[in-house]
N, C-alpha and C. Protein backbone atom coordinates (compact mmCIF):
# COMPACT_ATOMS: atom_id res chain seq x y z
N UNK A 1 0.83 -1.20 0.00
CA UNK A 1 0.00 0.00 0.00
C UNK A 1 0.87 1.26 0.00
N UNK A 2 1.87 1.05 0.98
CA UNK A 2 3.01 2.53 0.78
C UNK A 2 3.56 2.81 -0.25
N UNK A 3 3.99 1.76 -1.18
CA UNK A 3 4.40 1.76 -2.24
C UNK A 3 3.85 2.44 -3.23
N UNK A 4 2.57 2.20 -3.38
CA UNK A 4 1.59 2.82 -4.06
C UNK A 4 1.07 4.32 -3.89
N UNK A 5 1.22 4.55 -2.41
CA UNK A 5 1.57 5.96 -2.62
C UNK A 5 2.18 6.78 -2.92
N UNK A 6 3.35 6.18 -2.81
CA UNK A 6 4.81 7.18 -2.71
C UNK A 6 4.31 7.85 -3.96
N UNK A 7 4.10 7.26 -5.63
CA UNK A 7 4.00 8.55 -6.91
C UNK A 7 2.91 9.41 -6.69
N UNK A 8 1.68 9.01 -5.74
CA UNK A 8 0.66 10.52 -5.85
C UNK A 8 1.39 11.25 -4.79
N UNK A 9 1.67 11.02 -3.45
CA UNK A 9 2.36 11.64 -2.52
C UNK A 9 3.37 12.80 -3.54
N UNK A 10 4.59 12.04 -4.41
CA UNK A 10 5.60 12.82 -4.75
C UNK A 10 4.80 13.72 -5.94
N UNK A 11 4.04 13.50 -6.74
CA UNK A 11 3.01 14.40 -7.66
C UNK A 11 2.53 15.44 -6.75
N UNK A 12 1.95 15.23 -5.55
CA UNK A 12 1.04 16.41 -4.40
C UNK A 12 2.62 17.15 -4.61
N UNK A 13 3.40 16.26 -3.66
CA UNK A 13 4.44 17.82 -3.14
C UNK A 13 5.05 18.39 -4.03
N UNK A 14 5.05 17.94 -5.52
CA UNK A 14 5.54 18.88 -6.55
C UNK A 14 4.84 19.21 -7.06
N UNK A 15 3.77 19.02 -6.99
CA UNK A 15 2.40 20.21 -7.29
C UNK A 15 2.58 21.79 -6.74
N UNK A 16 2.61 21.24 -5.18
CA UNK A 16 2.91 22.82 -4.58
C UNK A 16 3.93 23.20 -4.21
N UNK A 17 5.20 22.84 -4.72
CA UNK A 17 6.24 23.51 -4.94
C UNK A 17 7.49 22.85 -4.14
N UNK A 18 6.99 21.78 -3.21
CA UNK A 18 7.79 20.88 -2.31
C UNK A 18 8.59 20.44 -2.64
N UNK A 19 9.87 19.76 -2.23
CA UNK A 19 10.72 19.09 -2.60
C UNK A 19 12.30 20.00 -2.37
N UNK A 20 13.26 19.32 -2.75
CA UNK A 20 15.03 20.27 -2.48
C UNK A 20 14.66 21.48 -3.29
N UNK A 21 15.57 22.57 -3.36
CA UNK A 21 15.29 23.43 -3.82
C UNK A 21 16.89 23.31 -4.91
N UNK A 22 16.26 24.32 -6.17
CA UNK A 22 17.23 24.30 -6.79
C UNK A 22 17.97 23.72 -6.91
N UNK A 23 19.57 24.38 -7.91
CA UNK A 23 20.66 23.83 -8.32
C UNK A 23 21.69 24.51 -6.49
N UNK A 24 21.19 25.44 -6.37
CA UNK A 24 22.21 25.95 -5.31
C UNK A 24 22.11 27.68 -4.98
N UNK A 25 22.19 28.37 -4.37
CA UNK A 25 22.19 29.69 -4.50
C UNK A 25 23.21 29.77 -4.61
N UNK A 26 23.77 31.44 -4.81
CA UNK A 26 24.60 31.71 -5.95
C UNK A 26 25.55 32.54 -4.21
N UNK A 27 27.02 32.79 -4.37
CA UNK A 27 27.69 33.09 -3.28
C UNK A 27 28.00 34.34 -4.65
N UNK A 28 28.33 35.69 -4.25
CA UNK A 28 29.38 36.84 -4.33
C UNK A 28 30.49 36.61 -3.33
N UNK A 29 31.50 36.39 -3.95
CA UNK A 29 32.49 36.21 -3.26
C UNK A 29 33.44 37.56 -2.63
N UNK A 30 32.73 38.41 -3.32
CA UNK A 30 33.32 39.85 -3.15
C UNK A 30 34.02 40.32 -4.48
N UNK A 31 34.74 39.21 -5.10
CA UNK A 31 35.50 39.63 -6.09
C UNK A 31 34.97 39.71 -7.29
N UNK A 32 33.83 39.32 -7.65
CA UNK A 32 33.21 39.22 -9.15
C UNK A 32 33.11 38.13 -9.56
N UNK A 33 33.63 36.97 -8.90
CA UNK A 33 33.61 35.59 -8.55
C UNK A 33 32.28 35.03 -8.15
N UNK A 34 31.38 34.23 -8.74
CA UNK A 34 30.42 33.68 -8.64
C UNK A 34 30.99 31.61 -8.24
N UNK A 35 30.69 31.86 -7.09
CA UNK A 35 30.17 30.37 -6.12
C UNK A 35 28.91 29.94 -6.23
N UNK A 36 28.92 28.32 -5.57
CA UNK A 36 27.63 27.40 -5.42
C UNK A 36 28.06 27.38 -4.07
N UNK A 37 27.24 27.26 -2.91
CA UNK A 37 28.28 26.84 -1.91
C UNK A 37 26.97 25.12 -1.82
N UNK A 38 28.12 24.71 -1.07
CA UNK A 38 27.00 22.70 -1.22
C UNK A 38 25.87 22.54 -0.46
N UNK A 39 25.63 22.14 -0.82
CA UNK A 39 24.51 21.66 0.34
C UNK A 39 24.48 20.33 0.79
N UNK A 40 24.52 19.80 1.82
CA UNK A 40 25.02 18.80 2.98
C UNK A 40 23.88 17.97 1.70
N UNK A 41 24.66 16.06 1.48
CA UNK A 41 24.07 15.28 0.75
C UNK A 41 23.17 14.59 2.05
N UNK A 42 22.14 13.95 1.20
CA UNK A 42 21.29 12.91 1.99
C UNK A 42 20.77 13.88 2.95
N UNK A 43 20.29 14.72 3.23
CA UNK A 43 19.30 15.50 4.27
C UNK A 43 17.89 15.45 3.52
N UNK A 44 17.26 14.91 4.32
CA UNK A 44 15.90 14.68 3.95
C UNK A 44 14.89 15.84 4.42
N UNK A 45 14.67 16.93 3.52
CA UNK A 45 14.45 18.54 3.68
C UNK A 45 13.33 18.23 4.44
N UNK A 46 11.75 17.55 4.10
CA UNK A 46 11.13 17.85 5.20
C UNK A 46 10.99 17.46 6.24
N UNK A 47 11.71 16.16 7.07
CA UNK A 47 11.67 15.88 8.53
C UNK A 47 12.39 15.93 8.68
N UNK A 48 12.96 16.86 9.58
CA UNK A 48 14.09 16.76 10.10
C UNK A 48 14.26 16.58 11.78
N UNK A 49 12.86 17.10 12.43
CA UNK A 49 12.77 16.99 13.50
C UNK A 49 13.09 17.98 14.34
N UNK A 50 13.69 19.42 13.48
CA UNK A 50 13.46 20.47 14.14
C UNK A 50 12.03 20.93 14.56
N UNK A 51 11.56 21.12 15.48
CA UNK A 51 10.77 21.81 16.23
C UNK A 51 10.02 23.02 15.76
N UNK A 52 10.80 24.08 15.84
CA UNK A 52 10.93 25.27 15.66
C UNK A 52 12.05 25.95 14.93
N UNK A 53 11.55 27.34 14.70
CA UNK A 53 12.11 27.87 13.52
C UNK A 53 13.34 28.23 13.96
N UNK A 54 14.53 28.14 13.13
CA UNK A 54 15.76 28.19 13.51
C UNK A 54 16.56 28.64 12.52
N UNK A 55 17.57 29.78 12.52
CA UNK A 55 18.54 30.18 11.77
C UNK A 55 19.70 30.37 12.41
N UNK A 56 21.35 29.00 11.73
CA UNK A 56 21.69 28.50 12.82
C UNK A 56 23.39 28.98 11.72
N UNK A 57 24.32 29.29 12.66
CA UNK A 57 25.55 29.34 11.97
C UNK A 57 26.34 28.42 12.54
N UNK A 58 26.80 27.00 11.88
CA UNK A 58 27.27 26.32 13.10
C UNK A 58 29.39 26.11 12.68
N UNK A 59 29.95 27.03 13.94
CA UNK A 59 31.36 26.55 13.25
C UNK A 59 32.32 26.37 13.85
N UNK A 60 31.98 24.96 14.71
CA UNK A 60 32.77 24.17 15.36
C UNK A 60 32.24 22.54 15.21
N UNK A 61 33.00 21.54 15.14
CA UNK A 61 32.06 20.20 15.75
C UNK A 61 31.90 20.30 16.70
N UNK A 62 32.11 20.72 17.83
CA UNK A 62 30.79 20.32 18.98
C UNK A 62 29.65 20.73 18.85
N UNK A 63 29.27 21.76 18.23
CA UNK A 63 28.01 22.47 17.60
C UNK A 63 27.50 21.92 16.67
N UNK A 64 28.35 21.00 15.79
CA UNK A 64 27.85 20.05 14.88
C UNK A 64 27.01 19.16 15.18
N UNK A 65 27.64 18.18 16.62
CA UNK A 65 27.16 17.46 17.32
C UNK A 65 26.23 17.49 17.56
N UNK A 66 25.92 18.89 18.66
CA UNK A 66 25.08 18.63 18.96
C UNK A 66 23.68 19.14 18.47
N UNK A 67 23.84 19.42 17.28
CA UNK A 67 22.71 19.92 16.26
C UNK A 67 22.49 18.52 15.63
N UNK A 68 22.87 18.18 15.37
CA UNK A 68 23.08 16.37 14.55
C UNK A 68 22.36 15.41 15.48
N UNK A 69 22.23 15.56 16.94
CA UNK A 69 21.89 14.74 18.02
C UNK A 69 20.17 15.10 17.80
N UNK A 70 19.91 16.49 17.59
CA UNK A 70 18.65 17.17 17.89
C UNK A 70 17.78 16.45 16.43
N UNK A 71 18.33 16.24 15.74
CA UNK A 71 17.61 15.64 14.52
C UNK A 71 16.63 14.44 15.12
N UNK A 72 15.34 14.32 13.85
CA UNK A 72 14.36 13.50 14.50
C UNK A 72 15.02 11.98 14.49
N UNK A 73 15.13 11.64 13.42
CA UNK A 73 16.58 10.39 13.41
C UNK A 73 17.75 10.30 13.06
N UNK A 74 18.84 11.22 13.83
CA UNK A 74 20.07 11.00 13.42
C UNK A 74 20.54 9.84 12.78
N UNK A 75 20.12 8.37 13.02
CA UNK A 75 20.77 7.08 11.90
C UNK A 75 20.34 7.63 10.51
N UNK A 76 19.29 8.52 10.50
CA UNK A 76 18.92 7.96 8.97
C UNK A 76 19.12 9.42 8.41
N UNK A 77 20.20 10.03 8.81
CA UNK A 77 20.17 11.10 8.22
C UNK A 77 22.15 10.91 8.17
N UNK A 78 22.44 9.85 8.43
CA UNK A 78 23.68 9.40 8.27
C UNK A 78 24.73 10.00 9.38
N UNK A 79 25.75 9.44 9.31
CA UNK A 79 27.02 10.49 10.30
C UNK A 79 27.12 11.75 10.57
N UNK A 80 27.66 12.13 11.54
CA UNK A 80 27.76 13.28 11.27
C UNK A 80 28.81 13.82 10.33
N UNK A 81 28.44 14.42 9.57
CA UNK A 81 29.32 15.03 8.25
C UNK A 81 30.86 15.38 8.55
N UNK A 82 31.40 15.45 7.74
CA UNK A 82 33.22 15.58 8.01
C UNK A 82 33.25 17.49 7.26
N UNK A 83 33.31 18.21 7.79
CA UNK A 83 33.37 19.30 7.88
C UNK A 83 34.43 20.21 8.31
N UNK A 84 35.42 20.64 7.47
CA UNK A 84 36.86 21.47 7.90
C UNK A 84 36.09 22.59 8.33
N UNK A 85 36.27 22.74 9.77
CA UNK A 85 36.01 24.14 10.23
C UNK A 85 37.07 25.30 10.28
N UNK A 86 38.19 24.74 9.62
CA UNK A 86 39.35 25.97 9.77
C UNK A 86 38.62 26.64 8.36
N UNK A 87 37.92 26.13 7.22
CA UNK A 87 37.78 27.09 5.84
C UNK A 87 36.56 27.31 5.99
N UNK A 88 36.04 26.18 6.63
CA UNK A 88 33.95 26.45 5.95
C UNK A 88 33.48 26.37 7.29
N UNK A 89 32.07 26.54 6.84
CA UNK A 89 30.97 26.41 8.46
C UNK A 89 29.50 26.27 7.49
N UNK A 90 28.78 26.04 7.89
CA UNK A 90 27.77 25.43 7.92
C UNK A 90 26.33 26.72 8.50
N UNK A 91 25.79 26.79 7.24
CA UNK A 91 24.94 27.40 7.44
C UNK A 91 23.30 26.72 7.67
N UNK A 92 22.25 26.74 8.61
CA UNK A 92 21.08 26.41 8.89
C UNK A 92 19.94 26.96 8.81
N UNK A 93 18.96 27.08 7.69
CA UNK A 93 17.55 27.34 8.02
C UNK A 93 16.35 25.96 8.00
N UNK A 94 15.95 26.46 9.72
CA UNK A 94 15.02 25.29 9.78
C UNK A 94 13.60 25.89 10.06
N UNK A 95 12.64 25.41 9.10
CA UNK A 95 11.23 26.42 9.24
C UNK A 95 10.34 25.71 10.64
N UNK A 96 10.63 24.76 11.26
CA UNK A 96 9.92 24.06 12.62
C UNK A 96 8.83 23.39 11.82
N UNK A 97 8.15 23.18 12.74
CA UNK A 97 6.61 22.00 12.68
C UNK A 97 5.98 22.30 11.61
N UNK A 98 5.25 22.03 10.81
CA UNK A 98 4.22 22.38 9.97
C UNK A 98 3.30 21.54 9.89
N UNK A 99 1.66 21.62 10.01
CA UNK A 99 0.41 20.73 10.00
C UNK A 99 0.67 20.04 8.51
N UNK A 100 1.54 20.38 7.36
CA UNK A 100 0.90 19.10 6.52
C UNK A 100 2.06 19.64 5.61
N UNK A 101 2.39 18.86 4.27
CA UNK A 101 2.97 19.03 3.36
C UNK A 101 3.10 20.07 2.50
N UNK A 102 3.81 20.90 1.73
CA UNK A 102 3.32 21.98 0.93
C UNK A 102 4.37 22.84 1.50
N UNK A 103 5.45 22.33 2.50
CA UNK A 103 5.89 23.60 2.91
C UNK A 103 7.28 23.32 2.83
N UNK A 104 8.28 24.68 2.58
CA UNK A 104 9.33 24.35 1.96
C UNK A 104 10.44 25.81 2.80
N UNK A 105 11.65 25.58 2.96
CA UNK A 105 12.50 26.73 3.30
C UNK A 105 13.64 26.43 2.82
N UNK A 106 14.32 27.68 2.29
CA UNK A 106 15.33 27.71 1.47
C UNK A 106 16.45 28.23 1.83
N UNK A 107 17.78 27.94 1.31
CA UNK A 107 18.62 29.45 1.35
C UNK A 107 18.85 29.74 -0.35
N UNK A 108 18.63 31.36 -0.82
CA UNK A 108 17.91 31.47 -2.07
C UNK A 108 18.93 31.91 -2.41
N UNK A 109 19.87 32.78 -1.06
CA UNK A 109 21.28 33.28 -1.88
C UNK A 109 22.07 33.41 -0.66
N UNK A 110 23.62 33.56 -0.86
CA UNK A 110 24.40 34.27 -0.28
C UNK A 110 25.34 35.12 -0.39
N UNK A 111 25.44 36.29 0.04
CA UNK A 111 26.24 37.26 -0.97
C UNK A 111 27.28 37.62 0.60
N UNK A 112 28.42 38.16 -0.25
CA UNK A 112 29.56 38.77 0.05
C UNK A 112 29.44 39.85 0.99
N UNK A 113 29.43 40.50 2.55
CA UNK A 113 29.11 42.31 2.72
C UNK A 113 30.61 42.60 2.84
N UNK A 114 31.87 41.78 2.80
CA UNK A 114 33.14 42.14 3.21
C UNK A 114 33.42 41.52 4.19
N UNK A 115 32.99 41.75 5.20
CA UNK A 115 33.10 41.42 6.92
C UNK A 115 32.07 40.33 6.94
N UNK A 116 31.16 39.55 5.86
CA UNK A 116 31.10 38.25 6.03
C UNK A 116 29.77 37.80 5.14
N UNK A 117 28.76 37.82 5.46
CA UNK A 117 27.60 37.05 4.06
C UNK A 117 26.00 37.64 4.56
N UNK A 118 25.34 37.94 3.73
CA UNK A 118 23.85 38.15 3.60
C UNK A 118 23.32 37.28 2.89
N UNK A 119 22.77 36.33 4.12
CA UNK A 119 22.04 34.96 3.67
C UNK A 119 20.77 35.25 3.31
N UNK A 120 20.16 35.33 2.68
CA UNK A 120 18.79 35.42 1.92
C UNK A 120 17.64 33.92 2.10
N UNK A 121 16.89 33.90 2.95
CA UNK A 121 16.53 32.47 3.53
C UNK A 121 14.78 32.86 3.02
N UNK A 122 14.10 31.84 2.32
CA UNK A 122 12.66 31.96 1.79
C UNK A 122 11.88 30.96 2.28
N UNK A 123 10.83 31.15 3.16
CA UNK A 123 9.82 30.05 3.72
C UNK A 123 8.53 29.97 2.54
N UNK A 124 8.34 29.17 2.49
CA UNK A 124 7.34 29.30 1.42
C UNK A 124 5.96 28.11 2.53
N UNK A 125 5.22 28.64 2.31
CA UNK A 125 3.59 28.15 2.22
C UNK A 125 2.74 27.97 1.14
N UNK A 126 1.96 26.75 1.54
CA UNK A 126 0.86 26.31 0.60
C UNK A 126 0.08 27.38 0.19
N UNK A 127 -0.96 27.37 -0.22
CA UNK A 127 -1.75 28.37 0.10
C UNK A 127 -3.20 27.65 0.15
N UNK A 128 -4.32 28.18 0.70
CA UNK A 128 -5.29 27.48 1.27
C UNK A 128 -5.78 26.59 0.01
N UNK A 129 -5.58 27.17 -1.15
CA UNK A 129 -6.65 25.78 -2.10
C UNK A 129 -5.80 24.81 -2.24
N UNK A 130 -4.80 24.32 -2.28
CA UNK A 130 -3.68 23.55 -3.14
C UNK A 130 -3.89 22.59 -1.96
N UNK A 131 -3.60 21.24 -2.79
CA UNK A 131 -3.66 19.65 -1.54
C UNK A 131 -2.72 19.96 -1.35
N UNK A 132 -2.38 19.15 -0.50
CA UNK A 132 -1.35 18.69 0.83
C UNK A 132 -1.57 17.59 1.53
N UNK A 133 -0.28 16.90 1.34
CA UNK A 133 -0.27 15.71 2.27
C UNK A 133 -0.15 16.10 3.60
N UNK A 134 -1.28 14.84 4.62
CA UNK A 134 -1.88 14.98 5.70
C UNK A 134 -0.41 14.39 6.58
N UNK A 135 0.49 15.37 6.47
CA UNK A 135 1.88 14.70 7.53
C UNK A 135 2.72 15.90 8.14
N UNK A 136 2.80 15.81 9.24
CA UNK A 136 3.58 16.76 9.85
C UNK A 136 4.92 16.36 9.33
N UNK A 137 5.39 18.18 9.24
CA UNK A 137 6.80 18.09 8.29
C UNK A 137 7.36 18.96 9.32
N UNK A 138 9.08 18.76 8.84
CA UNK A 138 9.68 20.25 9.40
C UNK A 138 10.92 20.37 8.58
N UNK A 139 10.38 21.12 7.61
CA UNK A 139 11.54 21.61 6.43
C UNK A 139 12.64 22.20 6.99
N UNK A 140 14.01 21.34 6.25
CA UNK A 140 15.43 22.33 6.70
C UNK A 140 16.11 22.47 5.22
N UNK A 141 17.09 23.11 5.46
CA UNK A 141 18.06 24.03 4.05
C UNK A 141 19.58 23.68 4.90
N UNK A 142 20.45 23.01 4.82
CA UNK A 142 21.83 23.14 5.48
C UNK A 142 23.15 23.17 4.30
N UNK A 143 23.43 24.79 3.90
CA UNK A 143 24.67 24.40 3.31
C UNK A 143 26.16 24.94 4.23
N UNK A 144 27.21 24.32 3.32
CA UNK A 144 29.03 24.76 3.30
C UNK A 144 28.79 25.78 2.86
N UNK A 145 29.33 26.59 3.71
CA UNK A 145 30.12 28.07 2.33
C UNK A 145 31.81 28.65 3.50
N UNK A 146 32.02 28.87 3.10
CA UNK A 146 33.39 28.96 3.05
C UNK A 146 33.38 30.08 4.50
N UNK A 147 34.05 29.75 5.62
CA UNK A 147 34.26 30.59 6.35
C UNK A 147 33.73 32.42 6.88
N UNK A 148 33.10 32.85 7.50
CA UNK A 148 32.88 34.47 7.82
C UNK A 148 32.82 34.87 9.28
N UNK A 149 33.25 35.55 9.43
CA UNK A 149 32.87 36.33 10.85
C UNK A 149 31.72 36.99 10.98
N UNK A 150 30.88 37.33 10.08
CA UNK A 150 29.56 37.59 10.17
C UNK A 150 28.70 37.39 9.54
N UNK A 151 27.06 36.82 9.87
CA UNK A 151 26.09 36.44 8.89
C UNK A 151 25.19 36.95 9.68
N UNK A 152 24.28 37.66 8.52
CA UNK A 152 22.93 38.50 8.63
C UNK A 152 21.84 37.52 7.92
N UNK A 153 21.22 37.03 8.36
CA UNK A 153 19.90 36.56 8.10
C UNK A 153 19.10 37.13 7.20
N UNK A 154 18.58 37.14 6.06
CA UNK A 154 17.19 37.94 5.43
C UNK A 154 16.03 36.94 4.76
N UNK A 155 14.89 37.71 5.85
CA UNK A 155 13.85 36.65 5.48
C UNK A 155 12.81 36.73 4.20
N UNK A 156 12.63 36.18 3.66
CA UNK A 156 11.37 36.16 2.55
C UNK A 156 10.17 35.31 2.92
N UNK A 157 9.05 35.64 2.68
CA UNK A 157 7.92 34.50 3.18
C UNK A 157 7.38 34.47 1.50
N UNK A 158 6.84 33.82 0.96
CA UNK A 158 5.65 33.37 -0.30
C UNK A 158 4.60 32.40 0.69
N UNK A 159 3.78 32.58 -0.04
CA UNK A 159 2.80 31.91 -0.63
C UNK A 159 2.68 31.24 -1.59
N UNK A 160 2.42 29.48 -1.84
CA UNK A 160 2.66 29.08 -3.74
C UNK A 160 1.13 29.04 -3.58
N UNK A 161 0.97 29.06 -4.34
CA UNK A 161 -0.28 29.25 -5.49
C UNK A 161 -0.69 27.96 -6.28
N UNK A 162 -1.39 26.50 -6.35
CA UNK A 162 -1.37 26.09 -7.40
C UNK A 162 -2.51 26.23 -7.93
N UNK A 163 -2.16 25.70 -8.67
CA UNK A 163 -3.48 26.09 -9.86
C UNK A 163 -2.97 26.18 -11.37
């Protein structure tokens, strides 16, 4: 029977816009230099088991840890990742609980200010006509980008629309 759901299930959430986002947002490196920065493999964007909404800079492993521990099933979201914290760190948007499918959070960009990055982070919502699967979710976004001493958060909200 699960089996059989999984293609209308994955048809619903790409109906309303669900699923990884993009190829990658785009980094200004400052120099005129255009980056991807990665995004952590095997993270399964909508359960993650964050709670609540969270925008997280993490750049040490013990902070790794213990963000990795807080996950709803750390086994199945694999090891904790091998992460050089002397170059990169790890950026987090987690949108928390949501009553049903349809819901999605991003990081859309990250740009260069000098003294460190303007993360551009987009929550998106269903909107009341569009189905949705009947499952509590909690969408996350976790990429690498290369080392900063400072990150500014900027939020976007949508609404998708289907139809």
């Amino acid at each position: 029977m699960r089996a059989k759901l999984l293609p209308i299930a994955l048809l619903l959430l790409a109906a309303c816009g669900g699923g990884a986002a993009g190829s990658g947002p785009l980094l200004d490196s400052g120099s005129g230099e255009i980056l991807v920065p990665t995004r952590l493999e095997g993270m399964p964007s909508h359960h993650s088991g964050i709670a609540t909404e969270r925008r997280l800079v993490i750049r040490t492993r013990a902070e790794l840890e213990a963000f990795w521990a807080e996950l709803s099933h750390p086994n199945s979201f694999g090891p904790v990742p091998a992460v050089d914290f002397h170059s990169e760190m790890l950026i987090v948007a987690a949108m928390g609980t949501r009553p049903s499918g349809g819901y999605r959070v991003s990081v859309e960009s990250v740009a260069s200010t000098g003294s460190g990055y303007n993360v551009v982070v987009k929550s998106v919502s269903p909107a009341r006509e569009c189905p949705t699967l009947a499952v509590i979710t909690q969408p996350i976004d976790i990429l690498r980008v290369p080392v900063a001493r400072e990150v500014r958060f900027v939020e976007q909200a949508e609404v998708h629309r289907c139809g």
